[in-house]
C-alpha atoms as a PDB file:
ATOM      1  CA  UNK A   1      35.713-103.492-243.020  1.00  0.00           C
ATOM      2  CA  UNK A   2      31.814-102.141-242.931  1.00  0.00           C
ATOM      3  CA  UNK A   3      30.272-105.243-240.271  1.00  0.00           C
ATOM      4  CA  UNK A   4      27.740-107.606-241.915  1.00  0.00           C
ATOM      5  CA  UNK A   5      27.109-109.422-239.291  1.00  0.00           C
ATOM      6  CA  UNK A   6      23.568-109.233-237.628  1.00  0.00           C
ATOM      7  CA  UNK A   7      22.345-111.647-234.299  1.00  0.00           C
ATOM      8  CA  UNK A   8      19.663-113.595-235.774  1.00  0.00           C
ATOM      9  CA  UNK A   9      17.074-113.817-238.542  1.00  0.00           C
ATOM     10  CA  UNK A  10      14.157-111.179-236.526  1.00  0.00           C
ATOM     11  CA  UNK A  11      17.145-108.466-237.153  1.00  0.00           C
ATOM     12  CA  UNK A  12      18.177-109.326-240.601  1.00  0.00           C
ATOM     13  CA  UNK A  13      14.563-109.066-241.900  1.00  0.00           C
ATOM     14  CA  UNK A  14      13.372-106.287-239.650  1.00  0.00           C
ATOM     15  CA  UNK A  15      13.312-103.367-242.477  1.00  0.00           C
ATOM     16  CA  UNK A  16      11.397-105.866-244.808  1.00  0.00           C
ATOM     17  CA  UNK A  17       8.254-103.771-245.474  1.00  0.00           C
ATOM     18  CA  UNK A  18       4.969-105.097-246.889  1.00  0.00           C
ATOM     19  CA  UNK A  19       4.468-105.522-250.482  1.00  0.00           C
ATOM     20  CA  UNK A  20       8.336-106.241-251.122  1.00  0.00           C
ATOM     21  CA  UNK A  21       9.428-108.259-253.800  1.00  0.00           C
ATOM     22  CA  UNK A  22      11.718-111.446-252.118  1.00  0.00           C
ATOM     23  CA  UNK A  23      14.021-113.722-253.726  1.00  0.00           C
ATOM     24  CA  UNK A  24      14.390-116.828-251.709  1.00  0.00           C
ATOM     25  CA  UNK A  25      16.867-118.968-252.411  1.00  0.00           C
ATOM     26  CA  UNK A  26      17.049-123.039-253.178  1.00  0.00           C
ATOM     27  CA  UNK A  27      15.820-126.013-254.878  1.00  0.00           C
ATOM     28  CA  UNK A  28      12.973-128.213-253.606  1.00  0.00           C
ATOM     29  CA  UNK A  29      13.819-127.975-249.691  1.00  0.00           C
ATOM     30  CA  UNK A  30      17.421-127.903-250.127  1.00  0.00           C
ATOM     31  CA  UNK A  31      19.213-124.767-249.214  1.00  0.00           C
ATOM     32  CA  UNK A  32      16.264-122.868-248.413  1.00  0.00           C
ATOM     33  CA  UNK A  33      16.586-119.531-245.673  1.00  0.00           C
ATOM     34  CA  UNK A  34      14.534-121.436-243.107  1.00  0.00           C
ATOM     35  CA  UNK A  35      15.624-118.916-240.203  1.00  0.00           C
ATOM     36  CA  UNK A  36      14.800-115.867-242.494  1.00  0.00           C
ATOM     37  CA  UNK A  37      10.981-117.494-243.628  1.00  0.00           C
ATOM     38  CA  UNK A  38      10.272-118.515-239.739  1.00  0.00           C
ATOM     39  CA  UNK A  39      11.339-114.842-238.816  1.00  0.00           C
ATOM     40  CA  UNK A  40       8.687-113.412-242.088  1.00  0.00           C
ATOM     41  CA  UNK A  41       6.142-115.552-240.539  1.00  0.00           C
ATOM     42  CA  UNK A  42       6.443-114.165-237.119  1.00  0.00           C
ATOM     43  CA  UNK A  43       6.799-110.295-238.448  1.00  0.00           C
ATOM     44  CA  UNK A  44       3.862-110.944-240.601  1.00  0.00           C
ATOM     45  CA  UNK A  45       4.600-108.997-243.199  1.00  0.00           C
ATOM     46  CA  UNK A  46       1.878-109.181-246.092  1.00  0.00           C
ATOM     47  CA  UNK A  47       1.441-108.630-249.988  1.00  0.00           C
ATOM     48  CA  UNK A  48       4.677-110.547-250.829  1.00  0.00           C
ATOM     49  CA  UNK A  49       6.205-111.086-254.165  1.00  0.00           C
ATOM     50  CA  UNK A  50       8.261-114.015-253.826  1.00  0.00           C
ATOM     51  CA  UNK A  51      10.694-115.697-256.469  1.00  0.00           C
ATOM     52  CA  UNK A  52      11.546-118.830-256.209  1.00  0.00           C
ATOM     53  CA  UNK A  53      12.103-121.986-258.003  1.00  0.00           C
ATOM     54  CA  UNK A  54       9.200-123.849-255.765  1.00  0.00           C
ATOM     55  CA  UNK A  55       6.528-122.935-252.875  1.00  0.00           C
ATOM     56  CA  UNK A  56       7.561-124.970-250.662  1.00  0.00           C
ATOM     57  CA  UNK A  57       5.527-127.721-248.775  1.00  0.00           C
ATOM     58  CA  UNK A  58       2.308-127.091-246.740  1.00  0.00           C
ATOM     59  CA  UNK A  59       4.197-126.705-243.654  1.00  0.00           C
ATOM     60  CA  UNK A  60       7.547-125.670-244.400  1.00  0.00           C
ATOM     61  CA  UNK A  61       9.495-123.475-246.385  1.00  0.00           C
ATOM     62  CA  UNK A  62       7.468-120.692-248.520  1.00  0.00           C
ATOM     63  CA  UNK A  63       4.474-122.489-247.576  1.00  0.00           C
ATOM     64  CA  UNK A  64       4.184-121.539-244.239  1.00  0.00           C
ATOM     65  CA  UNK A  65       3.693-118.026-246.024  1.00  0.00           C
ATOM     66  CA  UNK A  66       1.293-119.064-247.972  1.00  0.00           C
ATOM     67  CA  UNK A  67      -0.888-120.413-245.272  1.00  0.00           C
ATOM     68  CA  UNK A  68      -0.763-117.219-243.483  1.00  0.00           C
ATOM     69  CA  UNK A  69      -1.490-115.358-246.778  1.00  0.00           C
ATOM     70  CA  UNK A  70       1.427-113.229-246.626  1.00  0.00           C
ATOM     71  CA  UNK A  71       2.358-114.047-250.378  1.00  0.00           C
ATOM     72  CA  UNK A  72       0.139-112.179-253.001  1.00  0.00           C
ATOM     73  CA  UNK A  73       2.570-113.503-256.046  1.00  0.00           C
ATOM     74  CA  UNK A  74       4.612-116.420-256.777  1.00  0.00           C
ATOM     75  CA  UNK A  75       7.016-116.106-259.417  1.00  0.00           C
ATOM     76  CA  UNK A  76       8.554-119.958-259.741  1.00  0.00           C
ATOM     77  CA  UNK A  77       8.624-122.854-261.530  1.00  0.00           C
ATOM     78  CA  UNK A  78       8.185-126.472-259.987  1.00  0.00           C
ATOM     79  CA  UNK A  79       4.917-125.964-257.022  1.00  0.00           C
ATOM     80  CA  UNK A  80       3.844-129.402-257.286  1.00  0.00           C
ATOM     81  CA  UNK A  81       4.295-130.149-253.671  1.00  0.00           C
ATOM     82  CA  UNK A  82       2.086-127.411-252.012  1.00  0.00           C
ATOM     83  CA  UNK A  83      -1.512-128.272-251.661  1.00  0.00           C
ATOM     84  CA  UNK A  84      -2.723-124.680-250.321  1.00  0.00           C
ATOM     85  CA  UNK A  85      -0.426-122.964-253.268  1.00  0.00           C
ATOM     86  CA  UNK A  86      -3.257-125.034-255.667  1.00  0.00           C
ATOM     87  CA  UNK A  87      -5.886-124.323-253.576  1.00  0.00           C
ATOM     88  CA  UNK A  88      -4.894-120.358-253.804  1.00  0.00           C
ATOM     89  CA  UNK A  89      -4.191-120.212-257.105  1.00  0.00           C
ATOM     90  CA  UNK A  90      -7.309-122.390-258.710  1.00  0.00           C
ATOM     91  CA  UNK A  91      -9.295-120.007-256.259  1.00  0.00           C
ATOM     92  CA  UNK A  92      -7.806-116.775-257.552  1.00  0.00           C
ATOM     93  CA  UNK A  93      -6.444-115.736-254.229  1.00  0.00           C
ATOM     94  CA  UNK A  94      -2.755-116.153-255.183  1.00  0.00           C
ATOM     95  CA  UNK A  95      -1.361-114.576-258.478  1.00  0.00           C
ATOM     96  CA  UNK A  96       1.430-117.064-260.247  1.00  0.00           C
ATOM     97  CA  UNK A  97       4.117-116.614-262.931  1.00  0.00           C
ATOM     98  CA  UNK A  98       4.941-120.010-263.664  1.00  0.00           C
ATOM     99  CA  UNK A  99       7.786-119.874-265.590  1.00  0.00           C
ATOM    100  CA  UNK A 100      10.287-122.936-267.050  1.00  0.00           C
ATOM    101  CA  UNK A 101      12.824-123.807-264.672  1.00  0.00           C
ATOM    102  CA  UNK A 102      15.960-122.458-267.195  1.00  0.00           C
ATOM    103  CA  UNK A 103      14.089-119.326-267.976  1.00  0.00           C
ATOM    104  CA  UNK A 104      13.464-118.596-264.129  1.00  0.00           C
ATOM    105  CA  UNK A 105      17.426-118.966-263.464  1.00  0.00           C
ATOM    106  CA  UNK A 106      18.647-117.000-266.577  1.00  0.00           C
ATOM    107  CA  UNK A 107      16.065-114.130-265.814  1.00  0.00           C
ATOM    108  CA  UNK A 108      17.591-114.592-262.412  1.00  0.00           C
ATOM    109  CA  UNK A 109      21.219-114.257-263.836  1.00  0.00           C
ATOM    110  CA  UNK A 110      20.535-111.630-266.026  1.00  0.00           C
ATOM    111  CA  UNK A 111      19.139-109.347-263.028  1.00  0.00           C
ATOM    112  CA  UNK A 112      22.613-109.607-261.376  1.00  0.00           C
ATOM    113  CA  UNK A 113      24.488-109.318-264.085  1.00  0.00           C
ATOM    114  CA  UNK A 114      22.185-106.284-265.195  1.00  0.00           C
ATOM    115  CA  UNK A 115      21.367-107.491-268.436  1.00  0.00           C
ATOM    116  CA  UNK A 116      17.482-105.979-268.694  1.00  0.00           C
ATOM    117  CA  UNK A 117      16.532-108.621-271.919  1.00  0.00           C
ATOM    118  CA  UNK A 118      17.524-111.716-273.424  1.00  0.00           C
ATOM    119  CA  UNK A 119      15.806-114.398-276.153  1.00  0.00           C
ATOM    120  CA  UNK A 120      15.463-118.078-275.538  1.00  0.00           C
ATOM    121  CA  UNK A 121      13.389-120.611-277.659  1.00  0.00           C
ATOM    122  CA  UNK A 122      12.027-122.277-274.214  1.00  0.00           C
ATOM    123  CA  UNK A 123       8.055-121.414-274.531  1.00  0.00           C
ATOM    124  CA  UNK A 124       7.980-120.403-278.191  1.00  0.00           C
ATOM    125  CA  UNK A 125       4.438-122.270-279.149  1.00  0.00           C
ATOM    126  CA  UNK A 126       2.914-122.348-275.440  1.00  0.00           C
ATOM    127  CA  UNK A 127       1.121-120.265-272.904  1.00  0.00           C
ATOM    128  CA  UNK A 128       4.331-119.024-271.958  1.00  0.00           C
ATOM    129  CA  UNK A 129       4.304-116.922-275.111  1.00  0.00           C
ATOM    130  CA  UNK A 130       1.588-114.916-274.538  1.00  0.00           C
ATOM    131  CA  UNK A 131       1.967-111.604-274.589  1.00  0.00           C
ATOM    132  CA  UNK A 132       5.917-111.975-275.350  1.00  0.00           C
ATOM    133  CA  UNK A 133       8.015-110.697-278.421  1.00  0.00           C
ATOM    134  CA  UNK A 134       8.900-113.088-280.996  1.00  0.00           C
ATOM    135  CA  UNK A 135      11.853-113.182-282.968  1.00  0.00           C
ATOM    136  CA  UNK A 136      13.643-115.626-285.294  1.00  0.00           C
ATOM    137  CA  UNK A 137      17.293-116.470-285.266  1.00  0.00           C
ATOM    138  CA  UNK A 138      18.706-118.974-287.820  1.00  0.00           C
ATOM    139  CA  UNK A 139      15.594-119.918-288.684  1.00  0.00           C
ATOM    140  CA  UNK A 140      14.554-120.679-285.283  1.00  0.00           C
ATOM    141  CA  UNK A 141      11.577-118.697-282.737  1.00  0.00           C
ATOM    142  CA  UNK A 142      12.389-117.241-279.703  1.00  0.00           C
ATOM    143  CA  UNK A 143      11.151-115.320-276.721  1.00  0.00           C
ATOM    144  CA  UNK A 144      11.886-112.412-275.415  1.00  0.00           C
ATOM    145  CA  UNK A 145      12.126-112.533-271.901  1.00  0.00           C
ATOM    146  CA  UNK A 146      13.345-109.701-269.389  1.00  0.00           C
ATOM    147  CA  UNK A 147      15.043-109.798-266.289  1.00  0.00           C
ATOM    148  CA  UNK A 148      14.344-110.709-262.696  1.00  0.00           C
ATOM    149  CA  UNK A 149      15.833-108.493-259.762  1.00  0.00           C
ATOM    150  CA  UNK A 150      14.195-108.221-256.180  1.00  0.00           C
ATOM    151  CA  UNK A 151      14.371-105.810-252.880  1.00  0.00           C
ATOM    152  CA  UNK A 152      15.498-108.582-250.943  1.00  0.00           C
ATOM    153  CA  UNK A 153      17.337-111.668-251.643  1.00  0.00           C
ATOM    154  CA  UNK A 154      17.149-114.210-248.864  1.00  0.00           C
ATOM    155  CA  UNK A 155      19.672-117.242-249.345  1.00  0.00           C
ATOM    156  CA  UNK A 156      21.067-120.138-247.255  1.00  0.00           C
ATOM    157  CA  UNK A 157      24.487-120.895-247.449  1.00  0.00           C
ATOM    158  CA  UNK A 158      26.838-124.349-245.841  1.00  0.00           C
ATOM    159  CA  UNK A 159      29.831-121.628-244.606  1.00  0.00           C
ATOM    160  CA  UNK A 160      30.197-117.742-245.031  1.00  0.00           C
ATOM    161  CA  UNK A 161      32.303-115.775-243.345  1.00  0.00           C
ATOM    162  CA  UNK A 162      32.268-112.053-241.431  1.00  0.00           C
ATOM    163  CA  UNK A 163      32.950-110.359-244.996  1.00  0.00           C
ATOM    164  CA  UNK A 164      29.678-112.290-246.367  1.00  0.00           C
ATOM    165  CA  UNK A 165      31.370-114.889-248.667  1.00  0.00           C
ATOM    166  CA  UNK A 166      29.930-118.072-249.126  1.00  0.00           C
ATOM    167  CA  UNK A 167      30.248-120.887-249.977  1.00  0.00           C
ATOM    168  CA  UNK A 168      27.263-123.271-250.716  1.00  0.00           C
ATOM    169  CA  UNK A 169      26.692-127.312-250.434  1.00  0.00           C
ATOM    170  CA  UNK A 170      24.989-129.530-253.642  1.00  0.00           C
ATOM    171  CA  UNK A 171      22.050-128.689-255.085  1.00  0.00           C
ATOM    172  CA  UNK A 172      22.037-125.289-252.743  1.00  0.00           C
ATOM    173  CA  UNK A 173      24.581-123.681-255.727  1.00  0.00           C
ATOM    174  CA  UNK A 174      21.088-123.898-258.208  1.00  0.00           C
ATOM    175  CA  UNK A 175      19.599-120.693-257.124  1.00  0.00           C
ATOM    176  CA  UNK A 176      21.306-118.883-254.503  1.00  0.00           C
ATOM    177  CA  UNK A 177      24.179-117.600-255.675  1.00  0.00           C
ATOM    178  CA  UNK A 178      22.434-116.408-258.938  1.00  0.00           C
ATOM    179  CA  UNK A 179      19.794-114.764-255.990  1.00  0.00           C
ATOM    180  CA  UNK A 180      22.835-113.057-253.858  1.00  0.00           C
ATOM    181  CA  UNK A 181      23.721-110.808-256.776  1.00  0.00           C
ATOM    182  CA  UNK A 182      20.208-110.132-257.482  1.00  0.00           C
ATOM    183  CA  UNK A 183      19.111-108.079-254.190  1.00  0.00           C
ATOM    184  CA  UNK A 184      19.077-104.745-253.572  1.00  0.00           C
ATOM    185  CA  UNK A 185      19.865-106.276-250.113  1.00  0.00           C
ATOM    186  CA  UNK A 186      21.082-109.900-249.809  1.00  0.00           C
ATOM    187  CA  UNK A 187      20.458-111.379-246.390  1.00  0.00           C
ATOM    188  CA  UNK A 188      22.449-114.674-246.147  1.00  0.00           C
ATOM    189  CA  UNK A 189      21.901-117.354-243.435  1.00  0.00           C
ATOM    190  CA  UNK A 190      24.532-119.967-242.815  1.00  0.00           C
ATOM    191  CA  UNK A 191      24.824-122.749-240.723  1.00  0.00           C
ATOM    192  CA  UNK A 192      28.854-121.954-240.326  1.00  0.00           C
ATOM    193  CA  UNK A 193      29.847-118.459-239.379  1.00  0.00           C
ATOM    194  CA  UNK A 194      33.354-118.229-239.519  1.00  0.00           C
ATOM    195  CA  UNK A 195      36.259-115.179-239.623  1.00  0.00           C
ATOM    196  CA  UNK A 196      37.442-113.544-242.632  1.00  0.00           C
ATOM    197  CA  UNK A 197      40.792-115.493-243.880  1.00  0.00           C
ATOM    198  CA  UNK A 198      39.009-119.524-242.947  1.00  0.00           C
ATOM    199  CA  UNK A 199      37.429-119.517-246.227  1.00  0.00           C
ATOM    200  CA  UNK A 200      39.685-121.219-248.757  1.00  0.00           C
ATOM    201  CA  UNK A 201      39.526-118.414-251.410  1.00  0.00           C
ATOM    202  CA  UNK A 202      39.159-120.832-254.168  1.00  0.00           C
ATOM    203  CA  UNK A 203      35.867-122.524-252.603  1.00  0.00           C
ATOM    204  CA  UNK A 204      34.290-119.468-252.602  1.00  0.00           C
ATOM    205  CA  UNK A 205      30.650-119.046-254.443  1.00  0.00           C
ATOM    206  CA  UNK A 206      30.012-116.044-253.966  1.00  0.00           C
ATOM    207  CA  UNK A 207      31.793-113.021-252.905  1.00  0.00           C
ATOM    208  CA  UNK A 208      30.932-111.136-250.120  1.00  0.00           C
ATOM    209  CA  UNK A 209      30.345-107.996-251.946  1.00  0.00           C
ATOM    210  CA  UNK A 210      26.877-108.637-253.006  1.00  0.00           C
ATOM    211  CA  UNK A 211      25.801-109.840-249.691  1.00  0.00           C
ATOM    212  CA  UNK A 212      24.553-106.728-247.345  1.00  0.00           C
ATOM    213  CA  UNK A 213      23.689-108.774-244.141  1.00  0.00           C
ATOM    214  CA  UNK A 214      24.941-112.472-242.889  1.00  0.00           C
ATOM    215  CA  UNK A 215      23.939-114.441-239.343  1.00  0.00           C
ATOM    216  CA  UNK A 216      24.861-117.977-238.021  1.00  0.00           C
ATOM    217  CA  UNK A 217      21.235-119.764-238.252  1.00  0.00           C
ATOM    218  CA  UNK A 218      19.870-122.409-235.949  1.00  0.00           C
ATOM    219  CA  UNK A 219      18.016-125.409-235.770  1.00  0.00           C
ATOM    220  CA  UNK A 220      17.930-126.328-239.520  1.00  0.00           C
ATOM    221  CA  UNK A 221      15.342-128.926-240.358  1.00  0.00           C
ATOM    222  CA  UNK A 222      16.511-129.835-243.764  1.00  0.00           C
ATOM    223  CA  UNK A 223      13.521-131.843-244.666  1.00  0.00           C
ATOM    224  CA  UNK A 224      13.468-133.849-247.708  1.00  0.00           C
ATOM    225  CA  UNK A 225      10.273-133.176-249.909  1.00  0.00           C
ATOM    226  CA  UNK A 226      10.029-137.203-250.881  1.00  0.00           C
ATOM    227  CA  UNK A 227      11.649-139.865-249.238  1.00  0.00           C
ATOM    228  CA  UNK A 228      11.607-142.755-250.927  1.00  0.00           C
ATOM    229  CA  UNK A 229      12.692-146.097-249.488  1.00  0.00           C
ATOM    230  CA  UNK A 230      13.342-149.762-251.278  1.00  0.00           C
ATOM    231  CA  UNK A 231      12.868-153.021-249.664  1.00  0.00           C
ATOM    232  CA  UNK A 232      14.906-155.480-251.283  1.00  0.00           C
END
């Protein structure tokens, strides 16, 4: 069995050069490589393309990278949360793809599954149009949108063992395992690291042959974006 195992996050993103194109994994704050961004941070690799569903806050997540101007394209859907993205991208300094959120996960999908083109009718009549094929179908419009596939996927999974299966916790299953098969490399994090055979073979998300690297990560913050409370 080739190992997949690697020490921490520092060795799993060593080879990440600048001006990659990065899939990171999650939705909101939930399920997001944490270890793998801190380590990005640290390396300071520059002139990132990153895809994923949101930016982040202004201090966590893919904001950190933002604030350290190591991202020169987002390619996501929901940013409302980061400040400093909409400072960067009413400024020009950051150049966005905002795309609608079942779009961004089919374009996702299709990468892995290595369909190049599909048509959806999400878009037809808005900016998101522009530029885009048109074609109708029953009578209905619809968009021609192509795929989404990255040099690096970086996801976050509950439990994965030595092989690099995985097996992901709630709203973590939105993006990631659409991102694992979507790498040229797939670096997975997990806060369980256990040995092939633990993993009930029927709880398994994704299969350990799209995933390249896989470390036990540490000191996961797991913030929640808004917490709302209710006095009664």
């Amino acid at each position: 069995m080739i190992n997949k195992v690697v020490n921490n996050a520092e060795e799993a993103i060593a080879d990440i050069p600048d001006n990659a194109t990065l899939m990171l994994g999650g939705f909101g704050l939930c399920g997001i490589p944490e270890n793998c961004i801190s380590a990005l941070v640290k390396k300071g690799v520059t002139g990132l393309t990153c895809i994923s569903n949101n930016a982040g806050v202004d201090d966590f997540g893919i904001g950190l990278m933002l604030q350290t101007r190591q991202v020169k394209k987002m390619i996501s859907s929901y940013v409302g949360e980061n400040a400093e993205f909409e400072r960067q991208l009413l400024s020009g300094e950051l150049e966005v793809d905002l795309i609608p959120q079942g779009t961004l996960a089919e374009r996702i999908r299709a990468g892995g599954a290595g369909i190049p083109a599909f048509f959806t009718p999400a878009g037809y009549g808005t900016e998101v149009a522009e530029g885009k094929e048109v074609r109708e179908f029953d009578g209905k419009h619809y968009l021609l949108e192509s795929w989404l596939r990255a040099d690096f996927a970086l996801v976050k999974a509950w439990k994965g063992d030595k092989a690099g299966n995985l097996v992901f916790k709630g709203t973590a299953r939105n993006f990631n395992p659409m991102m694992a098969t979507a790498g040229k490399i797939t670096i997975a994090e997990v806060e369980e690291l256990v040995e092939v055979g633990e993993l009930d073979p029927n709880q398994i998300h994704t299969s350990g042959i799209f995933v390249q690297r896989i470390f036990e990560g540490k000191n996961y913050e797991k913030r929640i974006e808004q917490r709302t409370t209710k006095i009664k």
